[in-house]
N, C-alpha and C. Protein backbone atom coordinates (compact mmCIF):
# COMPACT_ATOMS: atom_id res chain seq x y z
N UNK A 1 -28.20 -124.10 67.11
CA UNK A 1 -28.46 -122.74 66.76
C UNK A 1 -29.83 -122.34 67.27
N UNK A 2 -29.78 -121.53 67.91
CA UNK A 2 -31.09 -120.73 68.38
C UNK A 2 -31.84 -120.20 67.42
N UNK A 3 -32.49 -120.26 66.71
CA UNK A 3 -33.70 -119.24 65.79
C UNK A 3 -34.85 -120.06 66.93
N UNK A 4 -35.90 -118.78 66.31
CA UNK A 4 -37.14 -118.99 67.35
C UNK A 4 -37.78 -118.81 66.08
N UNK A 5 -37.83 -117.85 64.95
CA UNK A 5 -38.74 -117.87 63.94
C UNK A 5 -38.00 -118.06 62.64
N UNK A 6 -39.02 -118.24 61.82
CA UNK A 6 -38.45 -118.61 60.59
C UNK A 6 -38.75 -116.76 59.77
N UNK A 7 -37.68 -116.41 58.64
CA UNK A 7 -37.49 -114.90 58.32
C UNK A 7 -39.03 -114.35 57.53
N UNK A 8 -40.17 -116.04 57.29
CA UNK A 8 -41.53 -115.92 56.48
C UNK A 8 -42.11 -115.14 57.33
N UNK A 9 -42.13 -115.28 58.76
CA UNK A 9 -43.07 -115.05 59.33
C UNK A 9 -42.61 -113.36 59.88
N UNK A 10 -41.54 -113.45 59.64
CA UNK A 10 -41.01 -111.49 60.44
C UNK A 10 -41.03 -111.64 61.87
N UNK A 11 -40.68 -112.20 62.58
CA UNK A 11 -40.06 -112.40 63.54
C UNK A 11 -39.10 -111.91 64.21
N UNK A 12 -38.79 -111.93 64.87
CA UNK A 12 -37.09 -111.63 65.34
C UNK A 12 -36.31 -113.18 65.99
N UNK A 13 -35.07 -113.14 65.11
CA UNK A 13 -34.40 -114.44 65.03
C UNK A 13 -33.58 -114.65 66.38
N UNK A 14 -33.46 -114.88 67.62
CA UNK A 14 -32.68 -115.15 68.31
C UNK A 14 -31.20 -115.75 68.36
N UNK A 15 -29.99 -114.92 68.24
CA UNK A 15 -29.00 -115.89 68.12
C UNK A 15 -28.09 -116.00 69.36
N UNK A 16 -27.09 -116.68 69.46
CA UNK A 16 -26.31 -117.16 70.22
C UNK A 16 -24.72 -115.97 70.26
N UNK A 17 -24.00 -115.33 71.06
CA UNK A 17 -22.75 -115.79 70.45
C UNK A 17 -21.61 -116.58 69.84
N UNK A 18 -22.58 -118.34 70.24
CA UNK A 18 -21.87 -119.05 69.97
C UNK A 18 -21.86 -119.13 68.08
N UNK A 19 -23.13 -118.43 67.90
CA UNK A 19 -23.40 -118.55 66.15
C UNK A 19 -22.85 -117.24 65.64
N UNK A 20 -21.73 -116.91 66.31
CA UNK A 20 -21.45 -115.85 65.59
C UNK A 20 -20.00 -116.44 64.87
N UNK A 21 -19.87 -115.99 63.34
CA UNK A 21 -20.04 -114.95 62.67
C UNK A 21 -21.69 -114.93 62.60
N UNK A 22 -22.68 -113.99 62.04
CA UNK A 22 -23.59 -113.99 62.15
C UNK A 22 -23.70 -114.04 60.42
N UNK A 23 -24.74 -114.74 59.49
CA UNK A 23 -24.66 -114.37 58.27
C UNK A 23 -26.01 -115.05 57.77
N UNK A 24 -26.70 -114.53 56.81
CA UNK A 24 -28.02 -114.20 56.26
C UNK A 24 -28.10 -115.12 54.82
N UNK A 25 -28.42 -115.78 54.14
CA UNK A 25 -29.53 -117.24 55.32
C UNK A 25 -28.76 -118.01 56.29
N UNK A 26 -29.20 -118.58 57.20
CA UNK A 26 -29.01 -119.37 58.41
C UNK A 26 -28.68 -120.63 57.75
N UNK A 27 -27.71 -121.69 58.17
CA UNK A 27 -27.51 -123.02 57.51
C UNK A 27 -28.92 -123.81 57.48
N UNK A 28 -29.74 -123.28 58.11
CA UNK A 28 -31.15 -124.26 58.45
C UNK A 28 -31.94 -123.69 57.25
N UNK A 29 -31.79 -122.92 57.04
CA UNK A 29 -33.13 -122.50 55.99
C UNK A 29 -33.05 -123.05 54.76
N UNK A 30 -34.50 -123.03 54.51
CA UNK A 30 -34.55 -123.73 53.27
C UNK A 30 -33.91 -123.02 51.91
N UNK A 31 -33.56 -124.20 50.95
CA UNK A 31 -32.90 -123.75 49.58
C UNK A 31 -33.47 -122.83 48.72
N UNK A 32 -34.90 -123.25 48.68
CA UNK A 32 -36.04 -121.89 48.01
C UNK A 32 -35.95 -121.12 48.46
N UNK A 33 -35.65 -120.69 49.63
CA UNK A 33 -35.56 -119.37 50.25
C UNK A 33 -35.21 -118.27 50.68
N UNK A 34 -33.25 -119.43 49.57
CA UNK A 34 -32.08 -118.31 50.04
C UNK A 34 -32.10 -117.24 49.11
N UNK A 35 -31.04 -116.06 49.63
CA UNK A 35 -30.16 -115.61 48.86
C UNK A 35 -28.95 -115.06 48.68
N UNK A 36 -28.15 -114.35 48.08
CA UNK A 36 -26.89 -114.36 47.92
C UNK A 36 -26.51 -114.53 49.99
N UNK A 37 -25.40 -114.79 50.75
CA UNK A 37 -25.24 -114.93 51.40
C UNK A 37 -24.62 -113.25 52.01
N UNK A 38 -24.86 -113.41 53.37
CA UNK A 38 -24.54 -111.50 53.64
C UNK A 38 -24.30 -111.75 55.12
N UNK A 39 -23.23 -111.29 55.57
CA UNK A 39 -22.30 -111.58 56.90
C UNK A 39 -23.30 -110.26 57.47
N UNK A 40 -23.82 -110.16 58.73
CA UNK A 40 -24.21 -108.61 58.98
C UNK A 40 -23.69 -108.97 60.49
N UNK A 41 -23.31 -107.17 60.74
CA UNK A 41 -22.61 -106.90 62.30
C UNK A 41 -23.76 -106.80 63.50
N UNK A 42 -23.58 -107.71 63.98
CA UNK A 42 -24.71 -107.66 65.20
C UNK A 42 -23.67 -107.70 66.43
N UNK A 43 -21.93 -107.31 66.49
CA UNK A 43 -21.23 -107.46 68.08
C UNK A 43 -21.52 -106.38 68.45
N UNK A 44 -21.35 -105.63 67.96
CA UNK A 44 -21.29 -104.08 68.76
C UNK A 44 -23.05 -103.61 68.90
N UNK A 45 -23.82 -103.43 68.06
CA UNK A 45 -25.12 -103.20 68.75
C UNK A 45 -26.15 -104.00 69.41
N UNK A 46 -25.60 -105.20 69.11
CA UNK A 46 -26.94 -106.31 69.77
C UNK A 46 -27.58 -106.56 68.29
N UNK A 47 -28.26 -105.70 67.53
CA UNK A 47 -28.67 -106.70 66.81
C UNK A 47 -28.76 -106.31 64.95
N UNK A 48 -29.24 -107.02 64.62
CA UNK A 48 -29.19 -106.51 63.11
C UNK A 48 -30.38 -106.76 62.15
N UNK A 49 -30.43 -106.20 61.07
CA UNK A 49 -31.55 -106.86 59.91
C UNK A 49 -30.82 -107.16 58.60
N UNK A 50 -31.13 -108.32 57.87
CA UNK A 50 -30.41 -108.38 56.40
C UNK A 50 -30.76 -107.94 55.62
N UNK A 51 -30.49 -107.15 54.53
CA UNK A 51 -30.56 -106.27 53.70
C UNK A 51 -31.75 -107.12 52.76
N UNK A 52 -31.43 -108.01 52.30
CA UNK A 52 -32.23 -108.91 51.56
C UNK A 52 -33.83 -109.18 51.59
N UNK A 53 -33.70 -109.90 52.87
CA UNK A 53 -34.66 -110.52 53.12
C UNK A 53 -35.62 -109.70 54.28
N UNK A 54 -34.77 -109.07 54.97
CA UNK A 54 -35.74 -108.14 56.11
C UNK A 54 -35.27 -108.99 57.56
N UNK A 55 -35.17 -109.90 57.68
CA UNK A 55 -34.96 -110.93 58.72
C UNK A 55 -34.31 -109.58 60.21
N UNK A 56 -34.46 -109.62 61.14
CA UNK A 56 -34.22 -108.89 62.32
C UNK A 56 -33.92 -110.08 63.02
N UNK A 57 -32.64 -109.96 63.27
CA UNK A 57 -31.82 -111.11 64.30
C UNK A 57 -31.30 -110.20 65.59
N UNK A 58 -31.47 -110.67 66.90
CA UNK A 58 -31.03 -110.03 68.41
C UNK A 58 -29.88 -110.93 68.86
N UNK A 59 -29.30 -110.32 69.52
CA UNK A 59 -28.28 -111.09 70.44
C UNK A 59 -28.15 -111.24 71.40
N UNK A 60 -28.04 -112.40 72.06
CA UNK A 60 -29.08 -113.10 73.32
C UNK A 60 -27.91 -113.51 74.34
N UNK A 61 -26.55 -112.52 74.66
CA UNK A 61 -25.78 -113.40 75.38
C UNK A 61 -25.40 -112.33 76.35
């Protein structure tokens, strides 16, 4: 899985199509850090932010 930043730092998350469905936390992130889990649509515009956390993920394919 492509991330380049972690969602602490406000970044923009790089993903794959291959990581799509796309969904908010990432299997990598830490347990303290999650929350409820949230599918967001990044096919049709390129990219998205999670409601939650703020995280801004692009789509890199």
């Amino acid at each position: 899985m492509a991330s380049t930043a972690t969602k602490a730092s406000a970044s923009v998350i790089k993903v794959k199509k291959s990581d799509l469905p796309l969904a908010c936390p990432r299997p990598e992130d830490e347990v303290w850090n999650m929350h409820p889990r949230v599918y967001l649509p990044i096919e049709k515009t390129g990219e998205a932010t999670c409601p939650y956390c703020g995280a801004k993920y692009i789509l890199q394919d």
